[in-house]
Each structure stands twice: as structure tokens, then as C-alpha cells.
C-alpha atoms as a PDB file:
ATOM      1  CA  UNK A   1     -10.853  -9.963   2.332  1.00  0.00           C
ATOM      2  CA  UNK A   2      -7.816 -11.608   0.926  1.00  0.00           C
ATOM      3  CA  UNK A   3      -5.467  -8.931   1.457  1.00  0.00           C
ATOM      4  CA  UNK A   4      -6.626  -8.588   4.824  1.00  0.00           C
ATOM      5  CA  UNK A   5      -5.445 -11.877   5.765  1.00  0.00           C
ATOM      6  CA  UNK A   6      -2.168 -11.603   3.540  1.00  0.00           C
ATOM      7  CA  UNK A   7      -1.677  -8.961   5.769  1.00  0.00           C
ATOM      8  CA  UNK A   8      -1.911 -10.647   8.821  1.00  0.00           C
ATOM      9  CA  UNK A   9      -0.057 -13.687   7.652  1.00  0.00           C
ATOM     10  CA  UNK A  10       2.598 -10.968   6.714  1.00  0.00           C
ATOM     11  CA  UNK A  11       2.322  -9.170  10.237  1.00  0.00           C
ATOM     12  CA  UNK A  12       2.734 -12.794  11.867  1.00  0.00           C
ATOM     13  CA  UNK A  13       5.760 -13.699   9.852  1.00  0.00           C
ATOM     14  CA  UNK A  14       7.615 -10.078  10.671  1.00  0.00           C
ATOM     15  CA  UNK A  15       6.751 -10.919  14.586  1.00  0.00           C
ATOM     16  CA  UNK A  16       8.199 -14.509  14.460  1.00  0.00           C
ATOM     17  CA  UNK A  17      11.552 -15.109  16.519  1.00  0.00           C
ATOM     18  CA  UNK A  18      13.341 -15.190  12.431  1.00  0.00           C
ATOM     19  CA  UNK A  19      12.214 -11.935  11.477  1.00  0.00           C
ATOM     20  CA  UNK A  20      14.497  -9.741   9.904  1.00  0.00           C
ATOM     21  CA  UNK A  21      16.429  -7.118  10.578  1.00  0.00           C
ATOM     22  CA  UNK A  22      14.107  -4.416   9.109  1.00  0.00           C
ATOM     23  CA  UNK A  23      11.064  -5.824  10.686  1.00  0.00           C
ATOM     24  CA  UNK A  24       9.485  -2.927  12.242  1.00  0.00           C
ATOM     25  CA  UNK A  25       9.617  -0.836   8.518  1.00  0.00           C
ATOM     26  CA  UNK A  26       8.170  -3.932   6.867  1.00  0.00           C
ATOM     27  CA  UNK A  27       5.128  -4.123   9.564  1.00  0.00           C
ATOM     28  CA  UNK A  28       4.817  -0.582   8.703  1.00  0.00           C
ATOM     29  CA  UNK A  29       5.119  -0.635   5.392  1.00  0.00           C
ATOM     30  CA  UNK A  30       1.925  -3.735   5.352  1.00  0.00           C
ATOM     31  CA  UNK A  31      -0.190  -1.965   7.549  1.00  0.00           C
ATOM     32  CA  UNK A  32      -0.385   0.896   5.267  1.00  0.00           C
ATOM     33  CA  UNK A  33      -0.825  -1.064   2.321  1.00  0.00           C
ATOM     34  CA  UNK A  34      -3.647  -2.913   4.516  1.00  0.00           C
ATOM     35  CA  UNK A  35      -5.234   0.548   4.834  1.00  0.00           C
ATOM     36  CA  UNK A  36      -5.144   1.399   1.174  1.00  0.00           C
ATOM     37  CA  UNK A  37      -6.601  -1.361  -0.311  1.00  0.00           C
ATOM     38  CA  UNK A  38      -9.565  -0.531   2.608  1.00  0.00           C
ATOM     39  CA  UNK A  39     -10.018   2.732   1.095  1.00  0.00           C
ATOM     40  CA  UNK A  40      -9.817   1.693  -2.817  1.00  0.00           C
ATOM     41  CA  UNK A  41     -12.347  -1.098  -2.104  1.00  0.00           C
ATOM     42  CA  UNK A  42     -14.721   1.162   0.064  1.00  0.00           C
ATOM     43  CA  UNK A  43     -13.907   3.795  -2.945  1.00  0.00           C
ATOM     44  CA  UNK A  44     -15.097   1.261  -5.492  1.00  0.00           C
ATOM     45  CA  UNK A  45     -18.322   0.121  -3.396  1.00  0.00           C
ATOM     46  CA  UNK A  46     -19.454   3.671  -3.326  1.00  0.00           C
ATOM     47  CA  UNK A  47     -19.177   3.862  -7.129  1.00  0.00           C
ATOM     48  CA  UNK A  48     -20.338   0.660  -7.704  1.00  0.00           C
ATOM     49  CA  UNK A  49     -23.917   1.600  -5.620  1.00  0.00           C
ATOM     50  CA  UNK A  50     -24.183   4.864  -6.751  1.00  0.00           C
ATOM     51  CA  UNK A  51     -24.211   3.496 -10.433  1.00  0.00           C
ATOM     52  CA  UNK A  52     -22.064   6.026 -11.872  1.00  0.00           C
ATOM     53  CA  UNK A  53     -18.601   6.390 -13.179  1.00  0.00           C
ATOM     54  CA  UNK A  54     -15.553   8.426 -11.468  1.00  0.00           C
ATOM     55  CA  UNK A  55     -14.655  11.741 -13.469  1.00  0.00           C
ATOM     56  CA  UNK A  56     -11.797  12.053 -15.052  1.00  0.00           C
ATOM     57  CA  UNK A  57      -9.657  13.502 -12.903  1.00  0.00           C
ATOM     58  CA  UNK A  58     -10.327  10.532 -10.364  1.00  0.00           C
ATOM     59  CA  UNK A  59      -9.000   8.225 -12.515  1.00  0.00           C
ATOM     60  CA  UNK A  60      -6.095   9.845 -13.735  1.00  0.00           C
ATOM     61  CA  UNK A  61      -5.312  10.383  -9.907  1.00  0.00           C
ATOM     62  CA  UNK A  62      -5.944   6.750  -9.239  1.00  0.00           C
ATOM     63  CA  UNK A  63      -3.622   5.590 -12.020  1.00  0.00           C
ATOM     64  CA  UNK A  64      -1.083   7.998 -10.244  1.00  0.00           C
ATOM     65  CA  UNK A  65      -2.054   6.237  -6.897  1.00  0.00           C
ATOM     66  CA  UNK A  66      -1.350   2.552  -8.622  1.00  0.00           C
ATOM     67  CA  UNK A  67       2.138   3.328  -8.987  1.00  0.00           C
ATOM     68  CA  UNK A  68       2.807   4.953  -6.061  1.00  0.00           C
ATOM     69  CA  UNK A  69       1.354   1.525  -4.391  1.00  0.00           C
ATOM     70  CA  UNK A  70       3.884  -0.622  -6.509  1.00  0.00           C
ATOM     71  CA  UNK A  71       7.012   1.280  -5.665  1.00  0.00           C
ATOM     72  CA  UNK A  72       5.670   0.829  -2.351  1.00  0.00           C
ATOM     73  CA  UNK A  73       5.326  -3.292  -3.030  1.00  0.00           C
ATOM     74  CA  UNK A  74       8.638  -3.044  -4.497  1.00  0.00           C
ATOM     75  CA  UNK A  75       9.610  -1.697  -1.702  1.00  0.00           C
ATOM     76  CA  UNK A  76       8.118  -4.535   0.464  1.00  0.00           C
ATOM     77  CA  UNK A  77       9.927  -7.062  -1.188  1.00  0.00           C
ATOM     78  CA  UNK A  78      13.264  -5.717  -1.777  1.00  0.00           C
ATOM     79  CA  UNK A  79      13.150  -3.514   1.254  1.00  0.00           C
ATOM     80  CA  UNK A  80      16.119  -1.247   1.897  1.00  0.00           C
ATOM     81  CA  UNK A  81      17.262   1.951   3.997  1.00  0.00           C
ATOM     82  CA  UNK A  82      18.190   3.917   0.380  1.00  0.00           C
ATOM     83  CA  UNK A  83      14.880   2.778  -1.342  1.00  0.00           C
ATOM     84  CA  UNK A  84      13.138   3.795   1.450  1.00  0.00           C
ATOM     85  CA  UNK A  85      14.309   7.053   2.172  1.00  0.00           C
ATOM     86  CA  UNK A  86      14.224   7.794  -2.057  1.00  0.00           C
ATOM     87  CA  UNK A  87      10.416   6.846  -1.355  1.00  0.00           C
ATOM     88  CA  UNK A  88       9.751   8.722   1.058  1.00  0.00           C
ATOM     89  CA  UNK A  89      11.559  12.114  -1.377  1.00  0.00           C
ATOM     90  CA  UNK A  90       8.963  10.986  -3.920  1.00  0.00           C
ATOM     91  CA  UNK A  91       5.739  10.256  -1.320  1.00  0.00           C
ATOM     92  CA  UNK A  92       6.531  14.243  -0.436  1.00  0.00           C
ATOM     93  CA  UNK A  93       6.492  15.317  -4.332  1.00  0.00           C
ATOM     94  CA  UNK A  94       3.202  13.185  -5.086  1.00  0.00           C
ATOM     95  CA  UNK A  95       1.122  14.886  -2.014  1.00  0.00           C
END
């Protein structure tokens, strides 16, 4: 719930008259982090009911998955065209 609405205070902020200059990327760049956090918490319910624990190999790919996410914060708040075009090189090697 709480990163939904950090989200949407985000999404208001980047569509306020001040926004800047890289606004569209930004929006972008929350709404997929928005989405993510969606999956790891529906993820995380389904483990959580069925009462069991992930394999290995799920949590070595969700460790992978956590830093992926905070180059992608990093990119968020330090947001440039040459970080995000490096991420996006290193989004195609991870998949």
C-alpha cells in the first residue's frame, strides 16, 4: 500500500507545471517500479499461504532482481540520459 501511494505522490509531482526536464522517463521509470513491487508482494502472499519456502534458485534470482531494482532507484534519483541508456545495456544482459 505505501508504495502505491509514493507512487502516485511521485506521478503527481512529475505532472506539476515544475516538473523537470526528464519527466516523462521518470513517470516511466515509477510506474514500473509500481508494478514490481505488485508482483514481489503478490509473489510473497502466495508463499506466505502456501506455507512453504521458495527453492533455491528463486532466491538467488530474487537477490539478482534486488539489485537490478536499486540501479533502477538509483536511477530514479539521479536520473540521466548515460545512466539510462548503460541500464538499459545491462536490463538486456540480465533477461
Amino acid at each position: 500500500k505505501s508504495m502505491g501511494i509514493f507512487a502516485d505522490y511521485c506521478r503527481r509531482m512529475l505532472l506539476a507545471d515544475d516538473a523537470p526536464e526528464q519527466a516523462q522517463q521518470l513517470y516511466h521509470i515509477v510506474e514500473q517500479l509500481e508494478k514490481i513491487a505488485d508482483r514481489f508482494k503478490y509473489i510473497c502472499r502466495e508463499y506466505e499461504t502456501a506455507n512453504c519456502k521458495p527453492h533455491v534458485s528463486i532466491i538467488k534470482m530474487t537477490q539478482q532482481i534486488i539489485m537490478f531494482l536499486q540501479q533502477l532507484e538509483e536511477l530514479l534519483y539521479n536520473f540521466s540520459l548515460q545512466k539510462a541508456a548503460e541500464f538499459g545495456k545491462e536490463r538486456k544482459n540480465f533477461f
